[in-house]
C-alpha atoms as a PDB file:
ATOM      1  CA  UNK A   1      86.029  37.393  88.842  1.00  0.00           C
ATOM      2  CA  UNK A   2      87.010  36.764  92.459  1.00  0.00           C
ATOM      3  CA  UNK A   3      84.067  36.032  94.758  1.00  0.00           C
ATOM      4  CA  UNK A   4      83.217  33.940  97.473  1.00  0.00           C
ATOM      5  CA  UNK A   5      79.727  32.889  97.310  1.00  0.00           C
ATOM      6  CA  UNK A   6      78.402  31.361 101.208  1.00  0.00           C
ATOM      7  CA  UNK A   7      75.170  30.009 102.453  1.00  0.00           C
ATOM      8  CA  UNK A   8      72.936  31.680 105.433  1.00  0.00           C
ATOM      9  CA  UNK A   9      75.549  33.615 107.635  1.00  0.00           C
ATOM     10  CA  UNK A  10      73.146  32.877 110.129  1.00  0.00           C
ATOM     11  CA  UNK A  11      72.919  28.549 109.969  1.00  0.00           C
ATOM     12  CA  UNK A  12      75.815  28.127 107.220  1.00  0.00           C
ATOM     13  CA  UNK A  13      79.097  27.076 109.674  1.00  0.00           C
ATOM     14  CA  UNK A  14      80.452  25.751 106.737  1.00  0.00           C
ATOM     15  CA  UNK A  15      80.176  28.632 105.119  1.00  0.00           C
ATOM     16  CA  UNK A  16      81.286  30.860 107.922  1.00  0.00           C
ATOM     17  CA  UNK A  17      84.875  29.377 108.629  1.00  0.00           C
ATOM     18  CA  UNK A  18      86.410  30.265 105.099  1.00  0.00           C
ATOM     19  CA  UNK A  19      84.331  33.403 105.070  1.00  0.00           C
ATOM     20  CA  UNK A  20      86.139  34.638 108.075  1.00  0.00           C
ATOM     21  CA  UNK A  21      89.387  33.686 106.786  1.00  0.00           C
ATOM     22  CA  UNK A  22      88.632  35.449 103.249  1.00  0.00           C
ATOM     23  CA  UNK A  23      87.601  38.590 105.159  1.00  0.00           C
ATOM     24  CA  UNK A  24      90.786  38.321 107.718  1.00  0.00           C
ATOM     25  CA  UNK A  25      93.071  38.339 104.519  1.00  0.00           C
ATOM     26  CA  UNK A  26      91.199  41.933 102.698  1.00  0.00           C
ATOM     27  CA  UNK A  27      91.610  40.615  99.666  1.00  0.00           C
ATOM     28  CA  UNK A  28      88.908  42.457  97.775  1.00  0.00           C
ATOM     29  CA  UNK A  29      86.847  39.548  96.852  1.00  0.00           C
ATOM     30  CA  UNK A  30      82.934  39.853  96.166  1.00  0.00           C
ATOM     31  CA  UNK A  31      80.553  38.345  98.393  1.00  0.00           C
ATOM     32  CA  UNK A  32      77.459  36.443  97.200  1.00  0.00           C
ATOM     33  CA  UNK A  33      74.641  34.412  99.801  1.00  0.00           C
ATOM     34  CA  UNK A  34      72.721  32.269  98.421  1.00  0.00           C
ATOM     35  CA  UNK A  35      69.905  31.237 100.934  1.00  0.00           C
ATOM     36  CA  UNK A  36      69.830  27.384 101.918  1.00  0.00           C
ATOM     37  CA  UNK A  37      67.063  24.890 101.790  1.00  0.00           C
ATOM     38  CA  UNK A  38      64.686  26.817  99.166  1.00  0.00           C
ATOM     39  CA  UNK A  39      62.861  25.121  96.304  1.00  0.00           C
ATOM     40  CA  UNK A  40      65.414  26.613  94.045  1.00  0.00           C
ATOM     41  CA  UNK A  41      68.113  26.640  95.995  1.00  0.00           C
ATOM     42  CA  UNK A  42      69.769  23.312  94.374  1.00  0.00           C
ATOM     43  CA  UNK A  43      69.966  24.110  91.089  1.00  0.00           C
ATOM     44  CA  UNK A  44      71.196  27.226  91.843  1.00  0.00           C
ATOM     45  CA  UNK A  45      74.116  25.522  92.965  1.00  0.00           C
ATOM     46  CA  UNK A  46      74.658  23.735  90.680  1.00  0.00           C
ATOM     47  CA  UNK A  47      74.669  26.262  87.795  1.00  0.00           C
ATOM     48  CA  UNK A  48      78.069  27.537  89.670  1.00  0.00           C
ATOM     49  CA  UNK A  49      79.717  24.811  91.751  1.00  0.00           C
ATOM     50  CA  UNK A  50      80.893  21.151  90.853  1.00  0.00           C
ATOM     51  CA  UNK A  51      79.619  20.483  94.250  1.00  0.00           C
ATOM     52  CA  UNK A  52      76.568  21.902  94.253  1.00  0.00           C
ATOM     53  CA  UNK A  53      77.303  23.259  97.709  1.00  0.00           C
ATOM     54  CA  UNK A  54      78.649  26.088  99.659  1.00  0.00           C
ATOM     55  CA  UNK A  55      81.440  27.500 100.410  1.00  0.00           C
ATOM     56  CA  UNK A  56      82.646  28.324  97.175  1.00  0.00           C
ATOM     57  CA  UNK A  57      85.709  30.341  96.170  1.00  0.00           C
ATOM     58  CA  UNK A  58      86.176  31.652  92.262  1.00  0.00           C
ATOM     59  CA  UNK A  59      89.600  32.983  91.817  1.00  0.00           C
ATOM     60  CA  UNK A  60      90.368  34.054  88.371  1.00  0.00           C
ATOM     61  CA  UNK A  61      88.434  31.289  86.510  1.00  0.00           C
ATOM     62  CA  UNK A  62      89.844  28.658  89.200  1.00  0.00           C
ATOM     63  CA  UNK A  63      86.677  27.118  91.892  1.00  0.00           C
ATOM     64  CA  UNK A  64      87.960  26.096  95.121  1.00  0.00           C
ATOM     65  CA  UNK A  65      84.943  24.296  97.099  1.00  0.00           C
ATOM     66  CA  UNK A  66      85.965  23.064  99.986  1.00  0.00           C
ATOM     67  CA  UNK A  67      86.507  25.408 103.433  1.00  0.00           C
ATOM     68  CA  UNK A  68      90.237  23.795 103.957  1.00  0.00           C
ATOM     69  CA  UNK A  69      91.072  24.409 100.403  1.00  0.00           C
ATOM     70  CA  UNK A  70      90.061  28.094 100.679  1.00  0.00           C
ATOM     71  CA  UNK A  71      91.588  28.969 103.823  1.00  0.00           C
ATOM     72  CA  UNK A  72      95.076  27.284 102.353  1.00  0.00           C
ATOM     73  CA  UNK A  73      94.755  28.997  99.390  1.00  0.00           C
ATOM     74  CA  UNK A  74      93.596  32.274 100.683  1.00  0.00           C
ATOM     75  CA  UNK A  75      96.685  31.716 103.514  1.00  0.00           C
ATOM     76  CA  UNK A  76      98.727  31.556 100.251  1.00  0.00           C
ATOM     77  CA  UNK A  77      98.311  34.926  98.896  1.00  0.00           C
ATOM     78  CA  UNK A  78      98.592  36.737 102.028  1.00  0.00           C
ATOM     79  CA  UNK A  79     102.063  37.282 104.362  1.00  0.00           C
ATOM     80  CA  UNK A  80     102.617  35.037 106.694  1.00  0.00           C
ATOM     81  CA  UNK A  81     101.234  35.383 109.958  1.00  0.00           C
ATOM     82  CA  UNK A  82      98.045  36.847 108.902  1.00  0.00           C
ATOM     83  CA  UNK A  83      95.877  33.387 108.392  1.00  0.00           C
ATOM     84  CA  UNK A  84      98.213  30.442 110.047  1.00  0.00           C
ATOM     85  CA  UNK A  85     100.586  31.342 113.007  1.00  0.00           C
ATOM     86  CA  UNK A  86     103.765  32.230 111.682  1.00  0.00           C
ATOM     87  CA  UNK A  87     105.950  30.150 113.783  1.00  0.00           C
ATOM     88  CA  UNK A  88     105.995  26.152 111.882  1.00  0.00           C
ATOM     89  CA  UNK A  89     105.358  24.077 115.560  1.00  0.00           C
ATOM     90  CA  UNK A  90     102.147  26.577 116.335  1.00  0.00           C
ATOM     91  CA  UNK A  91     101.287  26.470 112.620  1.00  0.00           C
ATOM     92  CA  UNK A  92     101.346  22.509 112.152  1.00  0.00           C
ATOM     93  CA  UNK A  93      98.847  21.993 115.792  1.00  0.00           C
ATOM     94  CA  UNK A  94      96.575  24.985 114.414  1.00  0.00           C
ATOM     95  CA  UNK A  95      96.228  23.232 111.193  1.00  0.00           C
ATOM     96  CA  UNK A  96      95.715  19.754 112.984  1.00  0.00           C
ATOM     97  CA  UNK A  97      93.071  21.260 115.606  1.00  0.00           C
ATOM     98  CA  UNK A  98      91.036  22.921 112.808  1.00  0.00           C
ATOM     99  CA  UNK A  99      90.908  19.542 110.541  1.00  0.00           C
ATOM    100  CA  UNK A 100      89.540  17.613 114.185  1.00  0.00           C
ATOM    101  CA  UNK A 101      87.050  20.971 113.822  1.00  0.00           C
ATOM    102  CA  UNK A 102      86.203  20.103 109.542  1.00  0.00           C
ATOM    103  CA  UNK A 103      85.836  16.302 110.763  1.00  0.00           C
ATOM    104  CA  UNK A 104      84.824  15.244 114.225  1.00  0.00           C
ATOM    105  CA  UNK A 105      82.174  16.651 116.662  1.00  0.00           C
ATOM    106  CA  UNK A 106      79.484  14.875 115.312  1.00  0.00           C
ATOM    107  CA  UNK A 107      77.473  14.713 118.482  1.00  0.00           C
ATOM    108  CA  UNK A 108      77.479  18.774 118.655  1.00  0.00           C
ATOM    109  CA  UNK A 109      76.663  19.396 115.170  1.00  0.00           C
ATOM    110  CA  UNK A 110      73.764  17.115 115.229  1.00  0.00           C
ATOM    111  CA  UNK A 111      72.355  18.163 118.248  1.00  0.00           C
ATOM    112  CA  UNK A 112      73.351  22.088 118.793  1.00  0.00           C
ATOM    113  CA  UNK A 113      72.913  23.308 115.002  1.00  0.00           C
ATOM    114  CA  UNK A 114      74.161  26.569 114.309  1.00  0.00           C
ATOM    115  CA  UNK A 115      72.121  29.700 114.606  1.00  0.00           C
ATOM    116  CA  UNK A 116      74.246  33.121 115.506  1.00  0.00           C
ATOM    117  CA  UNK A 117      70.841  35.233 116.184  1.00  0.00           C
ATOM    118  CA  UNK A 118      69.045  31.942 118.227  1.00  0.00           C
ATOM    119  CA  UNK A 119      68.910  31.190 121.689  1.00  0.00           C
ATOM    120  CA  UNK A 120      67.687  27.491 122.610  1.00  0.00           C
ATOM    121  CA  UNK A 121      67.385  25.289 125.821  1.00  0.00           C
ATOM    122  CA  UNK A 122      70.337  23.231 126.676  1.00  0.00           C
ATOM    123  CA  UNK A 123      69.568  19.647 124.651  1.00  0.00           C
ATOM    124  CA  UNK A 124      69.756  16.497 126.333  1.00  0.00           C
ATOM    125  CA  UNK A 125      72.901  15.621 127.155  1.00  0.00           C
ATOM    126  CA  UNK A 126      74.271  12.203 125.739  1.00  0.00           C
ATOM    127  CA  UNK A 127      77.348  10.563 126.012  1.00  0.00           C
ATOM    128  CA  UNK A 128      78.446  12.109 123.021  1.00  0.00           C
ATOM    129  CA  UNK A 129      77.867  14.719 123.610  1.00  0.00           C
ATOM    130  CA  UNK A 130      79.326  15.330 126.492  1.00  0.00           C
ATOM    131  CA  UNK A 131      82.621  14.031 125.372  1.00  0.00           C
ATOM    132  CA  UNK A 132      82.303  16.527 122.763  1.00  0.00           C
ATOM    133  CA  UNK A 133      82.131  19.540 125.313  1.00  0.00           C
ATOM    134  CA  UNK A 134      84.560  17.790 126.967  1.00  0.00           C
ATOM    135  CA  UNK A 135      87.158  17.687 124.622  1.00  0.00           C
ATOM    136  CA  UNK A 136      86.330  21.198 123.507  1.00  0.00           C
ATOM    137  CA  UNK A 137      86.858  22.685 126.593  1.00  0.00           C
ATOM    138  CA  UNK A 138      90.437  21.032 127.223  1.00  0.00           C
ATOM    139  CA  UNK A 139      91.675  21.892 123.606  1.00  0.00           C
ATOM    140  CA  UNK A 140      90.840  25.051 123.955  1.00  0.00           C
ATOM    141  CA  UNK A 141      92.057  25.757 127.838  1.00  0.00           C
ATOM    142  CA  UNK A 142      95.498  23.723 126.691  1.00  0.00           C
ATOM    143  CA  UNK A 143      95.609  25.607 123.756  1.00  0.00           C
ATOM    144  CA  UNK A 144      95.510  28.715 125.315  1.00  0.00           C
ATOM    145  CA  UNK A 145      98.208  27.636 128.247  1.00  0.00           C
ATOM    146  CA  UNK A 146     100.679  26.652 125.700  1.00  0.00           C
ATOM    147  CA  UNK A 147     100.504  28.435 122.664  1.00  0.00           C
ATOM    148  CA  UNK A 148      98.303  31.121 123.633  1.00  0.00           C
ATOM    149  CA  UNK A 149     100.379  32.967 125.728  1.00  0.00           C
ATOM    150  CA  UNK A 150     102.883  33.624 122.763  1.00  0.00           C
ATOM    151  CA  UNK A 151     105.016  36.849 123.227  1.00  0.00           C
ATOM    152  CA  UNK A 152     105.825  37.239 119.231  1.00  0.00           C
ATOM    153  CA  UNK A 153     102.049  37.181 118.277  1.00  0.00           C
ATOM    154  CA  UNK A 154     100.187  38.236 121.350  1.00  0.00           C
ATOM    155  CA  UNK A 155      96.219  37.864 121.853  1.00  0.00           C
ATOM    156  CA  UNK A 156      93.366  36.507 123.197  1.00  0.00           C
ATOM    157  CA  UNK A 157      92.745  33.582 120.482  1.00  0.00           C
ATOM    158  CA  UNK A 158      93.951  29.942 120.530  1.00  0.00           C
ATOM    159  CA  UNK A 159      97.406  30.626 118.979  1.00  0.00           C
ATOM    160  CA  UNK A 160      97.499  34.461 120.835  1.00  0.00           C
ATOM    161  CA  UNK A 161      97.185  36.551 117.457  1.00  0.00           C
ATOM    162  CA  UNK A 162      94.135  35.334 115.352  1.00  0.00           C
ATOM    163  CA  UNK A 163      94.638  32.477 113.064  1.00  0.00           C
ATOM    164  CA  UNK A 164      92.406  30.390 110.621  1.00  0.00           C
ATOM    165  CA  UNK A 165      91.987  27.866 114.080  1.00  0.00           C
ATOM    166  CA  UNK A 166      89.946  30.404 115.513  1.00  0.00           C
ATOM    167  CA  UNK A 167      87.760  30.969 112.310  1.00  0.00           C
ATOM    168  CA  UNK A 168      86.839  27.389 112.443  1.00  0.00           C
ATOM    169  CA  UNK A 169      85.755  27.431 116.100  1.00  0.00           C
ATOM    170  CA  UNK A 170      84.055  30.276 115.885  1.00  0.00           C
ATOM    171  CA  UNK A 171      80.748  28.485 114.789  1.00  0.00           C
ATOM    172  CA  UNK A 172      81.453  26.217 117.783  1.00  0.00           C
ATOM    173  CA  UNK A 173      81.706  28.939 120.029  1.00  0.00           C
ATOM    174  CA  UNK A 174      78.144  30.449 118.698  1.00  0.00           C
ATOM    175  CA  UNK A 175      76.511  26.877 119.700  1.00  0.00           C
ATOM    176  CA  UNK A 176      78.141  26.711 123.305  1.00  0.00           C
ATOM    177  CA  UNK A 177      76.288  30.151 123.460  1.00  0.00           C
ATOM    178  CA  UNK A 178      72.992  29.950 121.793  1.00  0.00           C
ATOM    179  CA  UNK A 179      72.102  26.410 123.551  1.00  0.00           C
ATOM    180  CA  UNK A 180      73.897  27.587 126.597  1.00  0.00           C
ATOM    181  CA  UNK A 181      76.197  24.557 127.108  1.00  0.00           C
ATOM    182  CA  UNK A 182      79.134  24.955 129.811  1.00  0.00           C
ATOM    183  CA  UNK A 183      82.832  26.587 129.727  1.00  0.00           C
ATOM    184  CA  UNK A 184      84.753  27.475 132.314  1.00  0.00           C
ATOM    185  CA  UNK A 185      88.404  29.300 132.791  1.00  0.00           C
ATOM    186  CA  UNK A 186      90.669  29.700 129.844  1.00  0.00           C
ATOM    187  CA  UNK A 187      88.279  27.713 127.513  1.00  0.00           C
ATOM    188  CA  UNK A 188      85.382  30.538 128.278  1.00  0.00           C
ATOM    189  CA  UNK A 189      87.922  33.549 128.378  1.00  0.00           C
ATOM    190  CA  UNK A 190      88.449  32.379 124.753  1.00  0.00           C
ATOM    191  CA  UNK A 191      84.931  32.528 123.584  1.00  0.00           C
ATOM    192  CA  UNK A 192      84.116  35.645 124.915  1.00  0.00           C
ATOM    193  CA  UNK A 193      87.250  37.053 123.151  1.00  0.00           C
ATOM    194  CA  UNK A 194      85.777  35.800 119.957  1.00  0.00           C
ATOM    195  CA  UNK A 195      82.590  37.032 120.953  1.00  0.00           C
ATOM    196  CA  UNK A 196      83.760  40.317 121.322  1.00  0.00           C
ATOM    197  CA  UNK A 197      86.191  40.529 117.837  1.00  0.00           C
ATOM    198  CA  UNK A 198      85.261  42.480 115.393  1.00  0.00           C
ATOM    199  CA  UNK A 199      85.419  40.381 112.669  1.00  0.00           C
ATOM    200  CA  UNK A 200      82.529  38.177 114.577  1.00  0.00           C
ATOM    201  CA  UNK A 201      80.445  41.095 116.021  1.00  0.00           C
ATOM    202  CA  UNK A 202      80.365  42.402 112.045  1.00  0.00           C
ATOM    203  CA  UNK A 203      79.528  39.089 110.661  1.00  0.00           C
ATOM    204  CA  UNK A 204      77.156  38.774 113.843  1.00  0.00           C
ATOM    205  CA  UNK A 205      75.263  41.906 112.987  1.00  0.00           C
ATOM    206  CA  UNK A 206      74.463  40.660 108.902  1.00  0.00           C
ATOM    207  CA  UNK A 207      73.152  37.249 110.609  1.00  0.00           C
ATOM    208  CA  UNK A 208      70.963  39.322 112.372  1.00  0.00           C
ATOM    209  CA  UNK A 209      70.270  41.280 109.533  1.00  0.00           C
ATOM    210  CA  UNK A 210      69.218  38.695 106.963  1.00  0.00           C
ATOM    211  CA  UNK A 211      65.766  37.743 106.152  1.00  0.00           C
ATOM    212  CA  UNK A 212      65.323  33.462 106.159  1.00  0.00           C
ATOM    213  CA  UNK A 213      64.714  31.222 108.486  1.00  0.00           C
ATOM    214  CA  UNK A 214      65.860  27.539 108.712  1.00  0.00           C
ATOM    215  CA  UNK A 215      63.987  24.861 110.706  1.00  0.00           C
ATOM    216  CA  UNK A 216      64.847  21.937 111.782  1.00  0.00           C
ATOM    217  CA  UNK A 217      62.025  19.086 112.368  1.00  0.00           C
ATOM    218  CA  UNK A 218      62.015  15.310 112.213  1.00  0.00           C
ATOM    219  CA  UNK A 219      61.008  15.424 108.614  1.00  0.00           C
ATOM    220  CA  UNK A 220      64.427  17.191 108.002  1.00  0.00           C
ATOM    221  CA  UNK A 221      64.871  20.908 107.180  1.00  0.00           C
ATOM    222  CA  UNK A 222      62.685  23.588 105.893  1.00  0.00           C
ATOM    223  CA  UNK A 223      63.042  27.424 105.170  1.00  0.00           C
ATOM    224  CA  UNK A 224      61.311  30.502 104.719  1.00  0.00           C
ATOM    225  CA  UNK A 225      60.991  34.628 104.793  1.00  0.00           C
ATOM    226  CA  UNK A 226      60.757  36.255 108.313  1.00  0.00           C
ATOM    227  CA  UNK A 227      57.276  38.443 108.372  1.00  0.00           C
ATOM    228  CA  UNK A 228      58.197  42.091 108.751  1.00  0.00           C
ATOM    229  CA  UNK A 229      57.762  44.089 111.992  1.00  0.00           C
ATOM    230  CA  UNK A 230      54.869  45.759 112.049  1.00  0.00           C
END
């Protein structure tokens, strides 16, 4: 069996990074959701992951549960080029700015939590977090300047041609959008393009698509089905 089994495309960023990078790679592998935060949610999980979370890879018998561990493996199977940039310098900073993407930006994630199909007002704006934006907006402007200009793999993403980097921004780039935070110049010609790519505008239209809510209150998080349209 080969499947890669995700939370909410909608809320799950966690999810959403590897995702991308399995679907970049058209690999054949199954897709399963399994909605977050429901009564039975938990033991769900842990029926089929040592984690008891999401994302989780199963590759011939072997579970890979972490989103780095996926997207290296998943690199591994494919030719080169396709997931990390193919030149070693470009391939070593995209690896270095997606772990500061798996580990930092604290102050974003806790206040700007991601929902593709949402649209919220602007939160208030701490210290934090606005040397989160702030950082975010250089990396991705420098980025662009000096790697993204590259003639041998040409494009509109971080490294020019799509890598893994750009699968583990893109839930960043769905925050700056849905709490309307600032970008200007080459950091906001990026997100557009990522808007704009296919493989977001596809994985864009099943967020829309799906049926459960999350909610996030100061008693922690709770879920649900969205009534039908009349």
């Amino acid at each position: 069996m080969r499947k890669f089994i995700s939370g909410n495309l909608n809320y799950s960023s966690w999810s959403i990074r590897p995702l991308l990078v399995v679907r970049k790679a058209g690999l054949g592998i199954e897709e399963e959701i399994i909605p977050l935060d429901f009564p039975e949610t938990t033991a769900h999980l842990k029926e089929i992951s040592p984690t008891a979370k999401v994302p989780l890879l199963i590759w011939d018998g072997t579970e890979i549960w972490e989103s780095l561990a996926i997207t290296e493996f998943v690199a591994e199977l494919t030719e080169p080029g396709v997931i990390w940039p193919k030149d070693a310098t470009r391939r070593a900073i995209a690896r270095a700015v997606s772990s500061e993407m798996h580990a930092g930006f604290a102050a974003l994630r806790q206040a700007c939590s991601m929902d593709i199909r949402g649209r919220a007002p602007a939160p208030q704006m701490t210290q934090a977090l606005e040397a989160d934006i702030s950082r975010i907006q250089k990396m991705w402007s420098d980025l662009r300047e000096t790697h993204g200009q590259n003639t041998d793999e040409p494009g509109p993403f971080l490294f020019g041609a799509w890598s893994a980097a750009d699968a583990f921004y893109t839930p960043v780039v769905t925050r700056f959008r849905t709490f309307g935070l600032p970008l200007t110049g080459a950091a906001a010609d990026y997100a557009a393009a990522v808007l704009e790519d296919p493989l977001f505008t596809e994985l864009e239209a099943q967020a829309a698509a799906e049926p459960w809510w999350i909610s996030y209150g100061p008693e922690g998080r709770s879920s649900g089905y969205l009534k039908p349209e009349a």
